[in-house]
Structure formats: C-alpha cells, structure tokens
C-alpha atoms as a PDB file:
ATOM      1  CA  UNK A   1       8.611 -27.945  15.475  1.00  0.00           C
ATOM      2  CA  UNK A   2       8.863 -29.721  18.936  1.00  0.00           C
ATOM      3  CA  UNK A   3      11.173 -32.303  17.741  1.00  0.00           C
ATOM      4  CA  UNK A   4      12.650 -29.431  16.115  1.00  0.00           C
ATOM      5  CA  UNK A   5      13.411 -27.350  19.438  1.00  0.00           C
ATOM      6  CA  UNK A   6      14.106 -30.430  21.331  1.00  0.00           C
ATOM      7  CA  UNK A   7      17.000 -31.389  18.771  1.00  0.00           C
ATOM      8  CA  UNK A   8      18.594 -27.439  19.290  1.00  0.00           C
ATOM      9  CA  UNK A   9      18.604 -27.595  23.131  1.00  0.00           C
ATOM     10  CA  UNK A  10      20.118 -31.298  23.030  1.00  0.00           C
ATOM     11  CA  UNK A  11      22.651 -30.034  20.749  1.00  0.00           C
ATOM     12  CA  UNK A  12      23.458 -27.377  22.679  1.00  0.00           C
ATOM     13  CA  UNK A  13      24.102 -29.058  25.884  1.00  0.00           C
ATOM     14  CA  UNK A  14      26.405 -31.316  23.968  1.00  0.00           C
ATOM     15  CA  UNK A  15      27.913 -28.760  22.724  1.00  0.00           C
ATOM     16  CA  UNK A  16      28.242 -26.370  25.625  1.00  0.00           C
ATOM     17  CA  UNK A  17      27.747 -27.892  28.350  1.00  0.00           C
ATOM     18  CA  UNK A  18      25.626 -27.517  31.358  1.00  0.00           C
ATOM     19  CA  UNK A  19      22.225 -28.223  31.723  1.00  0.00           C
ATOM     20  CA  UNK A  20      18.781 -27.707  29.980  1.00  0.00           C
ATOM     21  CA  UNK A  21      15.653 -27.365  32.105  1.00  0.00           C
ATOM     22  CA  UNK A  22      12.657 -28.918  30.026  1.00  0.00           C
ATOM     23  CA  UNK A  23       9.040 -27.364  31.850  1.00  0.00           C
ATOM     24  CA  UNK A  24       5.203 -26.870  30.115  1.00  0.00           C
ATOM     25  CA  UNK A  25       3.307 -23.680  30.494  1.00  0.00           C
ATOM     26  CA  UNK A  26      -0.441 -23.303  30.819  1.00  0.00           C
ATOM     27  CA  UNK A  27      -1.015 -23.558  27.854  1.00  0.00           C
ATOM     28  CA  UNK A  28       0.362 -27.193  27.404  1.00  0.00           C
ATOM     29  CA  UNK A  29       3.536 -25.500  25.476  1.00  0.00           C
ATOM     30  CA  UNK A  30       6.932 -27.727  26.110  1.00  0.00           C
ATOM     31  CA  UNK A  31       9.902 -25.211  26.390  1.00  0.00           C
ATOM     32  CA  UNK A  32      13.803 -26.279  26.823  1.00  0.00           C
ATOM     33  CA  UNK A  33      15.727 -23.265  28.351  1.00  0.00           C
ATOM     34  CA  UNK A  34      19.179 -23.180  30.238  1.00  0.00           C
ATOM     35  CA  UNK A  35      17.991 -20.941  33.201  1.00  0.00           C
ATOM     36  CA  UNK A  36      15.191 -22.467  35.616  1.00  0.00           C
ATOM     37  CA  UNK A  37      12.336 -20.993  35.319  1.00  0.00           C
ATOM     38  CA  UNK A  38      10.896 -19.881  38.597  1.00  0.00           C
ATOM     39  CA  UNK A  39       7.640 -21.570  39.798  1.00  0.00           C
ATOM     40  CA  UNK A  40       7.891 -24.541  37.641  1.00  0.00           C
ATOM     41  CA  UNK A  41       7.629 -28.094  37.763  1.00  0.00           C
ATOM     42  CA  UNK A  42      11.303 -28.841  35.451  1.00  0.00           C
ATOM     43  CA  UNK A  43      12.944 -32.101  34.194  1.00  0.00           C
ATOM     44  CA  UNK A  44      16.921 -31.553  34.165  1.00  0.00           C
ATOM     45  CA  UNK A  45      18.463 -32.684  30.937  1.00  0.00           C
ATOM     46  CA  UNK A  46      21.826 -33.137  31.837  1.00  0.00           C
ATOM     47  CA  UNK A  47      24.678 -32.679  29.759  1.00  0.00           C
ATOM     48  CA  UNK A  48      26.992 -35.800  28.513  1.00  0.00           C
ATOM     49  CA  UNK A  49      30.837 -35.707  28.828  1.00  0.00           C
ATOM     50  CA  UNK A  50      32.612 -33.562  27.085  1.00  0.00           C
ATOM     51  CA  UNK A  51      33.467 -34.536  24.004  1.00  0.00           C
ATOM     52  CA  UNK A  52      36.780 -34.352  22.082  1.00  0.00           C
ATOM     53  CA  UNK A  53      37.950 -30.794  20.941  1.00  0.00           C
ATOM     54  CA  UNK A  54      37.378 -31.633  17.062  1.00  0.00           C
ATOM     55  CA  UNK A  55      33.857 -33.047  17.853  1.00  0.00           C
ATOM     56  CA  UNK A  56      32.825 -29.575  19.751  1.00  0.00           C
ATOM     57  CA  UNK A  57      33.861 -27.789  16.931  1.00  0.00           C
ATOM     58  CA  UNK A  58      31.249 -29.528  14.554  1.00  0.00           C
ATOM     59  CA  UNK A  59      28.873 -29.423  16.778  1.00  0.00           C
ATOM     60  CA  UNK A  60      29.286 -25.714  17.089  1.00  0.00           C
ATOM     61  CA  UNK A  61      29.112 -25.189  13.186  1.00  0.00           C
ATOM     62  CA  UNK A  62      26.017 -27.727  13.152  1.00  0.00           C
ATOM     63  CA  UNK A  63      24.669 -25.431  16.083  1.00  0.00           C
ATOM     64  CA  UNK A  64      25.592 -22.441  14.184  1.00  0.00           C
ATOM     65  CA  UNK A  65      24.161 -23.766  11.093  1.00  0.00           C
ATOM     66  CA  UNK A  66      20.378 -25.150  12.243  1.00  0.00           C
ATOM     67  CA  UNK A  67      19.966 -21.874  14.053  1.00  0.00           C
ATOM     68  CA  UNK A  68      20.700 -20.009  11.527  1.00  0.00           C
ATOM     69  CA  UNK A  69      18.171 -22.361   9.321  1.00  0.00           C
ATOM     70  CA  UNK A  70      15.896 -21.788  11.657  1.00  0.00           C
ATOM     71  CA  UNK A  71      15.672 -17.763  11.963  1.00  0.00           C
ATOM     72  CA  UNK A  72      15.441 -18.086   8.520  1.00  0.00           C
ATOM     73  CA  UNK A  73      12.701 -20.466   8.047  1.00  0.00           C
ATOM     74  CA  UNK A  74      10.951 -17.787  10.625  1.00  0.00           C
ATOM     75  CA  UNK A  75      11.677 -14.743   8.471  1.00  0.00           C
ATOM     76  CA  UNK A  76      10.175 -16.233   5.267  1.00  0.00           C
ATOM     77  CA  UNK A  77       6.995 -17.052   7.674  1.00  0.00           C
ATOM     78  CA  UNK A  78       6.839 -13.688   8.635  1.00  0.00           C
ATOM     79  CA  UNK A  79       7.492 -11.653   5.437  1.00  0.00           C
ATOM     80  CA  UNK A  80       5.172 -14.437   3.716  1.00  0.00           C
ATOM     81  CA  UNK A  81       2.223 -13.998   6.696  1.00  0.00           C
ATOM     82  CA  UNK A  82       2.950  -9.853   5.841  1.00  0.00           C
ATOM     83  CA  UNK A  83       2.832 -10.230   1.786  1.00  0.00           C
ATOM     84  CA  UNK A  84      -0.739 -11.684   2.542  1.00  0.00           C
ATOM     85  CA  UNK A  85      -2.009  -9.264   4.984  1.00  0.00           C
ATOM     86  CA  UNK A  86      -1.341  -6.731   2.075  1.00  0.00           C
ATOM     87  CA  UNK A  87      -2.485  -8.340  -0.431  1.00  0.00           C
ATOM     88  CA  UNK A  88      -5.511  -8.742   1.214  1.00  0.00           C
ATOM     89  CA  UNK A  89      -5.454  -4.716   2.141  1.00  0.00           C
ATOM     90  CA  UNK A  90      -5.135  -3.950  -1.533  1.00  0.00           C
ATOM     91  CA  UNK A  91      -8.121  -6.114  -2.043  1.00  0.00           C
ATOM     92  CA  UNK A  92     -10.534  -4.861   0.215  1.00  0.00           C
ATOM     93  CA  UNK A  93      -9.447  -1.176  -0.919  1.00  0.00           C
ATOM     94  CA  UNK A  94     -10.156  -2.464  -4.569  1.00  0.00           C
ATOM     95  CA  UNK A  95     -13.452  -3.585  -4.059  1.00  0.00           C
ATOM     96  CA  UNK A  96     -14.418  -0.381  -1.845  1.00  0.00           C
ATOM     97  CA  UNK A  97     -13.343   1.456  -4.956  1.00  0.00           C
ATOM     98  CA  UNK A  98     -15.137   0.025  -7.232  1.00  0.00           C
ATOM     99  CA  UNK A  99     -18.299   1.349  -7.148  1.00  0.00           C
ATOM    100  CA  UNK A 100     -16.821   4.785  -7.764  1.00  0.00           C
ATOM    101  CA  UNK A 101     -14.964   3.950 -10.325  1.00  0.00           C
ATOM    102  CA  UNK A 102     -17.638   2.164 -12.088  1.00  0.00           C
ATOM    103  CA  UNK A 103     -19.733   5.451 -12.060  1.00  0.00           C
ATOM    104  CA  UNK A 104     -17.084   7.607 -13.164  1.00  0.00           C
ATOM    105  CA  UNK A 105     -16.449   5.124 -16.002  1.00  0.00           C
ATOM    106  CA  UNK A 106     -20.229   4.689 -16.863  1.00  0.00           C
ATOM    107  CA  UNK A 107     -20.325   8.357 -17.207  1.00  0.00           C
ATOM    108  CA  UNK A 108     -18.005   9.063 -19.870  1.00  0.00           C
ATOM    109  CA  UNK A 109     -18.446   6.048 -21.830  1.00  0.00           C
ATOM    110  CA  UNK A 110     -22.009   7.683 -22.019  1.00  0.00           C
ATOM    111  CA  UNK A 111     -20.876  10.942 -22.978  1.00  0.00           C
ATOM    112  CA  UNK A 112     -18.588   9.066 -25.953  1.00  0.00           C
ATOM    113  CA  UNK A 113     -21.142   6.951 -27.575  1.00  0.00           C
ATOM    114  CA  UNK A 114     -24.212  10.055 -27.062  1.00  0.00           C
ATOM    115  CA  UNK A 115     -22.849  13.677 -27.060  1.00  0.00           C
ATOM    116  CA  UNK A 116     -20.057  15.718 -29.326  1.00  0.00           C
ATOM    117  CA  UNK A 117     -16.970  17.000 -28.538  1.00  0.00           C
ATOM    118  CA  UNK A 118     -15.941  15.735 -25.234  1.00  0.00           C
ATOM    119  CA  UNK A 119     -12.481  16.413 -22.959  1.00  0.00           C
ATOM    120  CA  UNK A 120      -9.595  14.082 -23.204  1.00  0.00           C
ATOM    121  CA  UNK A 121      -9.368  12.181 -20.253  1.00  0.00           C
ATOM    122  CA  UNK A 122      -6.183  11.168 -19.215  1.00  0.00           C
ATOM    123  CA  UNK A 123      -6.842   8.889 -16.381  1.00  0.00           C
ATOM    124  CA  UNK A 124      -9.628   7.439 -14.470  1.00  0.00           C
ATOM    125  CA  UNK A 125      -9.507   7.543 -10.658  1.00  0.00           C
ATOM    126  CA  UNK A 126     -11.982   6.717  -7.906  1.00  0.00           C
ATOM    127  CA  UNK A 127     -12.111  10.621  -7.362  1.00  0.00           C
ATOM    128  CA  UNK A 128     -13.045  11.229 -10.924  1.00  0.00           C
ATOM    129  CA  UNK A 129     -11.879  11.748 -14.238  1.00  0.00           C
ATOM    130  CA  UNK A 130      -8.640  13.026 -14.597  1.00  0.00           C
ATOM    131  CA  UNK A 131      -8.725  15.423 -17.856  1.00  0.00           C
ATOM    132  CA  UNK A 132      -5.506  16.506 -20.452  1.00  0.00           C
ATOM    133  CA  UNK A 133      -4.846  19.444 -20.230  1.00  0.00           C
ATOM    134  CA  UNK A 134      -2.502  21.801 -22.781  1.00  0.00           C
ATOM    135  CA  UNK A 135       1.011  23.894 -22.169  1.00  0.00           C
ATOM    136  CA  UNK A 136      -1.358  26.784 -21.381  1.00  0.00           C
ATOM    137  CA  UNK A 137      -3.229  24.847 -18.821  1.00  0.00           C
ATOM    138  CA  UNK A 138      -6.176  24.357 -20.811  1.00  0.00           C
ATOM    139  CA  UNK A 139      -8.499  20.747 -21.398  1.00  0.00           C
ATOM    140  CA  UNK A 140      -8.281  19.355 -24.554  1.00  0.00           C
ATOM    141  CA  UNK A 141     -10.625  18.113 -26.567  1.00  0.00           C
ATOM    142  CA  UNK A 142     -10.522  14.571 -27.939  1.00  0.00           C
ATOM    143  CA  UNK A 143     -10.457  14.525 -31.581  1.00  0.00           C
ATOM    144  CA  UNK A 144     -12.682  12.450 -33.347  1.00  0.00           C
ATOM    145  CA  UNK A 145     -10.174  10.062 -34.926  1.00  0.00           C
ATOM    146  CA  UNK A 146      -9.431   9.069 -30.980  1.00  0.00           C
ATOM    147  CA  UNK A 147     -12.880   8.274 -29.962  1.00  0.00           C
ATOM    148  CA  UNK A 148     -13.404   4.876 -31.028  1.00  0.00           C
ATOM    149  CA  UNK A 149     -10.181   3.898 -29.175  1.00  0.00           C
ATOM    150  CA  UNK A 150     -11.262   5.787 -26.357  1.00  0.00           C
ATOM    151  CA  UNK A 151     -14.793   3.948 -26.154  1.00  0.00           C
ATOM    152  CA  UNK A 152     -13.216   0.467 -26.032  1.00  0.00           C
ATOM    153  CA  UNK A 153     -10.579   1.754 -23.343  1.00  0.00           C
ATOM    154  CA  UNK A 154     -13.788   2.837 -20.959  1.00  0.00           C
ATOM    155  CA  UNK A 155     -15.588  -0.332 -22.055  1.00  0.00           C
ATOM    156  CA  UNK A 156     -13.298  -2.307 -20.749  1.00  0.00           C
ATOM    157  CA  UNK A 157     -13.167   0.219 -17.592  1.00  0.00           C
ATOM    158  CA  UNK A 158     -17.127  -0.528 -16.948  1.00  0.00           C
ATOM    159  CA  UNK A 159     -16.824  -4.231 -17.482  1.00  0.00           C
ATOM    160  CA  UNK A 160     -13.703  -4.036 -14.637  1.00  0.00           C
ATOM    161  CA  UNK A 161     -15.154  -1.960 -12.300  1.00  0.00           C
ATOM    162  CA  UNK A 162     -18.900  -2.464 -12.359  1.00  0.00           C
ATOM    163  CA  UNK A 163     -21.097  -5.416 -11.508  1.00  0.00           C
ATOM    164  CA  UNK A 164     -23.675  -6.455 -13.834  1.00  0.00           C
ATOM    165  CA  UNK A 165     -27.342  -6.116 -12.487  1.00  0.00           C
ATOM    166  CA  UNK A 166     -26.245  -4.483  -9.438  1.00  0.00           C
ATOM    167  CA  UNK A 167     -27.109  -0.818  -8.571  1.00  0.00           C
ATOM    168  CA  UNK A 168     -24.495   1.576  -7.948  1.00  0.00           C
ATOM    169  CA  UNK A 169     -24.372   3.294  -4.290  1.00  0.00           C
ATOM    170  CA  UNK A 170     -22.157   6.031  -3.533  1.00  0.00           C
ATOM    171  CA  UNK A 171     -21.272   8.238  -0.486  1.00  0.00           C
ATOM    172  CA  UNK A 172     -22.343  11.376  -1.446  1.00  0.00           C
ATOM    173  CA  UNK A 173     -20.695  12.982   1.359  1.00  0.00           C
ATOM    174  CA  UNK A 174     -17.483  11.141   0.115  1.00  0.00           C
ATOM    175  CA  UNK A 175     -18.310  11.833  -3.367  1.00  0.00           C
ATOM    176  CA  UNK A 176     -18.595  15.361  -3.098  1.00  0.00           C
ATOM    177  CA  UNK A 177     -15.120  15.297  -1.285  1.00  0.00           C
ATOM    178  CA  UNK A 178     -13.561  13.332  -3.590  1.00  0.00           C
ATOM    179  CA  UNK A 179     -14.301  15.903  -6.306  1.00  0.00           C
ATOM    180  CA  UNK A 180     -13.230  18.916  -4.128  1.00  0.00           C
ATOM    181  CA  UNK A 181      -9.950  17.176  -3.551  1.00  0.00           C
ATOM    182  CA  UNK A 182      -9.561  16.178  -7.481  1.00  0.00           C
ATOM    183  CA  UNK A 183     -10.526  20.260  -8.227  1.00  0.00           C
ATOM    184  CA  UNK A 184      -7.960  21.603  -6.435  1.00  0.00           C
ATOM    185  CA  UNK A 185      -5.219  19.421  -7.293  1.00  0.00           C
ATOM    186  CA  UNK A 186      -5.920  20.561 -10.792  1.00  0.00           C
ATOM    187  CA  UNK A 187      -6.417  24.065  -9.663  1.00  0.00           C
ATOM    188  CA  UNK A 188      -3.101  23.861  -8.119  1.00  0.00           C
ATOM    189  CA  UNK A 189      -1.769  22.372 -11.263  1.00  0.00           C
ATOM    190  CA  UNK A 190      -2.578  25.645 -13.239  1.00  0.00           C
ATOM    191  CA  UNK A 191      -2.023  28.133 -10.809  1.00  0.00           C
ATOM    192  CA  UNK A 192       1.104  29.057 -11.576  1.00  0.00           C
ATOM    193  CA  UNK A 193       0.507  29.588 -15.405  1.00  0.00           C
ATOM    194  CA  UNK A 194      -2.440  31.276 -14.305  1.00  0.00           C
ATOM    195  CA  UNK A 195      -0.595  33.831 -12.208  1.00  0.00           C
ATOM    196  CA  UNK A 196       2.326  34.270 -14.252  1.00  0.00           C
ATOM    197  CA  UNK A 197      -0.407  35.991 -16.668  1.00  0.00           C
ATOM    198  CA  UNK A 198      -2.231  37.739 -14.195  1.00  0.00           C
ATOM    199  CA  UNK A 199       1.226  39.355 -13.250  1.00  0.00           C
ATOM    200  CA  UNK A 200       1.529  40.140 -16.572  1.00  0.00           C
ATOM    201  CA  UNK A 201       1.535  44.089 -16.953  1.00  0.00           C
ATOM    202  CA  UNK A 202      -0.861  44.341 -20.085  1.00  0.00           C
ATOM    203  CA  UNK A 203      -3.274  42.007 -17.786  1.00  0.00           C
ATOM    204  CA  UNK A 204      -3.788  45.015 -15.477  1.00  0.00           C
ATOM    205  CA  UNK A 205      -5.156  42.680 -13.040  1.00  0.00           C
ATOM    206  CA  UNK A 206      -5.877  44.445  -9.544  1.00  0.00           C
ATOM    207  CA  UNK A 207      -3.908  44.325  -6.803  1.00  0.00           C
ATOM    208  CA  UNK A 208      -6.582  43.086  -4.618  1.00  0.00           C
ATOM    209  CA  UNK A 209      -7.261  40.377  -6.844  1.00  0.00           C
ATOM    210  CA  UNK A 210      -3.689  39.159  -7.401  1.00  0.00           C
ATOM    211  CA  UNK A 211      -3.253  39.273  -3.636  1.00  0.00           C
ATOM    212  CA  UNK A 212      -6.185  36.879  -3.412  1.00  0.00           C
ATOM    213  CA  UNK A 213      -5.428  34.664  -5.859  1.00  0.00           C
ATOM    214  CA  UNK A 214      -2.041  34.415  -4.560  1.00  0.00           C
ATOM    215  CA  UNK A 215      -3.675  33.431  -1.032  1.00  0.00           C
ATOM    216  CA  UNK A 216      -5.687  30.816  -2.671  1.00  0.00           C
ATOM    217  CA  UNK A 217      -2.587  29.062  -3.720  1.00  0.00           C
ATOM    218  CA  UNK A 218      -1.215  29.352  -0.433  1.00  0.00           C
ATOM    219  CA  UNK A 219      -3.808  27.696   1.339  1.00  0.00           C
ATOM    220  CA  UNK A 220      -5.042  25.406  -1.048  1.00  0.00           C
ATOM    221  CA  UNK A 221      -1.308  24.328  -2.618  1.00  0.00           C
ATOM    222  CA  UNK A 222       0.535  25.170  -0.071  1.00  0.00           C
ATOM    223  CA  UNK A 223       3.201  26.704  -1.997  1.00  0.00           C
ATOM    224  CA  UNK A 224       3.074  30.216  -1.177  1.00  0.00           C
ATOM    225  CA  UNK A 225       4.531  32.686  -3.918  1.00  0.00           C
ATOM    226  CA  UNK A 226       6.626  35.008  -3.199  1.00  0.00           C
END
C-alpha cells in the first residue's frame, strides 16, 4: 500500500507539477501530501521538467485511472468489512434465539405425537407459535391427514433450534413479553371482524362495551375506528 501511495504522489508531481512533501507521523505512518504540513520534519520531492503535452495527457488518464482503482479497491473493503459485521449480527441474534425457539418447538411437537386435536400452526417464531386462523378470525384445527407432515416439519424445528443434552433457560420476564406482544398482534388481527359483528344491530351489544372495545383497538393497534 506504501509503494502504492508513493507511486500516486510521484505520478502526480509528474503530472502536475509542483512539489510533494513526504513526512511520518507518530505513529511511524509515511504520508506524501502537496501542502507542508506544519510542525514536521519533510523531505521535498521535487517535480521533474515538464514533460511534452501528449505525455501529460497519459499521465493524467493513468492518474485518473489508478485513483479511480484505488477508491474502488477501498469501497469493496468497506462494503466487504460491513457484509461481515452483519453477518456476524445475524449470528449472534440466531443463537440468542434459539433457546426460545427450541421450547416453542419442543412444545408442540409434544402436543402432536401425545394429545388430539391440536391448532394449525402457521409459523414458528421466537415469540411463540403463530396459529391459522379462518375468514371469521377463528384457529383452525389441523386435520388428522396433516399431522404426520406436521410432526416431521417440528422435528426438524427441534433438531435446528435445540442443543442436545443441554437444558433450556429462558427469560421469563422476556418470555412473558414476548407472548403479550404475539397476543395482541393477533388480537389486532381480529379486531376488526370482531367489531364489525359487535356493530351488528341483532348483536345488541352495549354501548359501553363497544366504546371499550373500540378503545382497546386504539391503544393496543393503534388504528383508531371511527
């Protein structure tokens, strides 16, 4: 990269003209600049003659073309430096996921291979299952034919998620967040339907209780209705 630098300020004197100031900071770092820096011990690289008119203009283009080389060279550094911090982000939220993930996977698969009728479950997230639910906002059951498919899809869930002969800690602070904020996204998901029938005049809902169901949405969707 020195040799590198060195090459761009010698072709720029012979290019330009004038003269380029070589000088080493504290921390042992040789620069080449065209202004003098102030306070420092310099070495003056002079420039040579000038050299014919075609000659300047390749040098120019050369100029133009190793800087341009170089920036480049420098932007693939960074954005390659930046892919990798990411990567490792996504990582480290991965593995900080896992354990919840694991339980909520460990749970079902449970409830597949040991109990009845269970709810479709449309996706698994580290706040919790995510359940099916019908055009009147209702979960759906998973019918029999789909539960062997459904066991090998949370199989392979446990075997991703979960560590073998390892226990499983949770936050149960976090936990118990994590299933507040998956409820009322789902509230929020029915709500409307919900209210359209409680508006409904052969509902007869009260007044006071439409009012506060209407409130509910407000402040937990925050999508008032007018």
């Amino acid at each position: 990269m020195k040799r590198y630098s060195l090459f761009l300020a010698l072709l720029a004197v012979a290019t330009l003209g004038g003269t380029v100031y070589k000088w080493v900071d504290e921390s042992g770092v040789t620069h080449y600049s065209e202004t003098l820096p102030p306070g420092r011990k310099v070495q003056e690289i002079e420039a040579p003659p000038p050299p014919p008119e075609e000659t300047t203009k390749e040098s120019q283009e050369t100029l133009r073309r190793a800087l341009q080389e170089q920036q480049q060279r420098e932007e693939l550094r960074k954005k390659e430096k930046e892919e990798q911090r990411e990567q490792k982000a996504a990582q480290r939220r991965e593995d900080a996921e896992k354990p919840q993930r694991c339980f909520w996977a460990e749970l079902y698969l449970s409830r597949l291979e040991t109990q009845g009728r269970v709810y479709k479950v449309d996706k698994l997230e580290t706040r919790g299952l995510v359940y099916q639910f019908n055009e009147r906002c209702e979960r759906v059951y998973l019918d029999d034919s789909e539960r062997p498919a459904e066991i090998e899809r949370f199989r392979r869930e446990v075997e991703t998620h979960c560590e073998k002969g390892r226990d499983i800690v949770l936050d149960r602070k976090q936990l118990t967040a994590s299933l507040q904020d998956l409820a009322e996204e789902q509230f929020c998901r029915c709500a409307p339907y919900r209210l359209q029938e409680m508006e409904r005049p052969e509902a007869r809902t009260p007044t006071s209780e439409l009012e506060g169901f209407k409130g509910k949405i407000a402040a937990d969707c925050g999508k008032p209705r007018k």
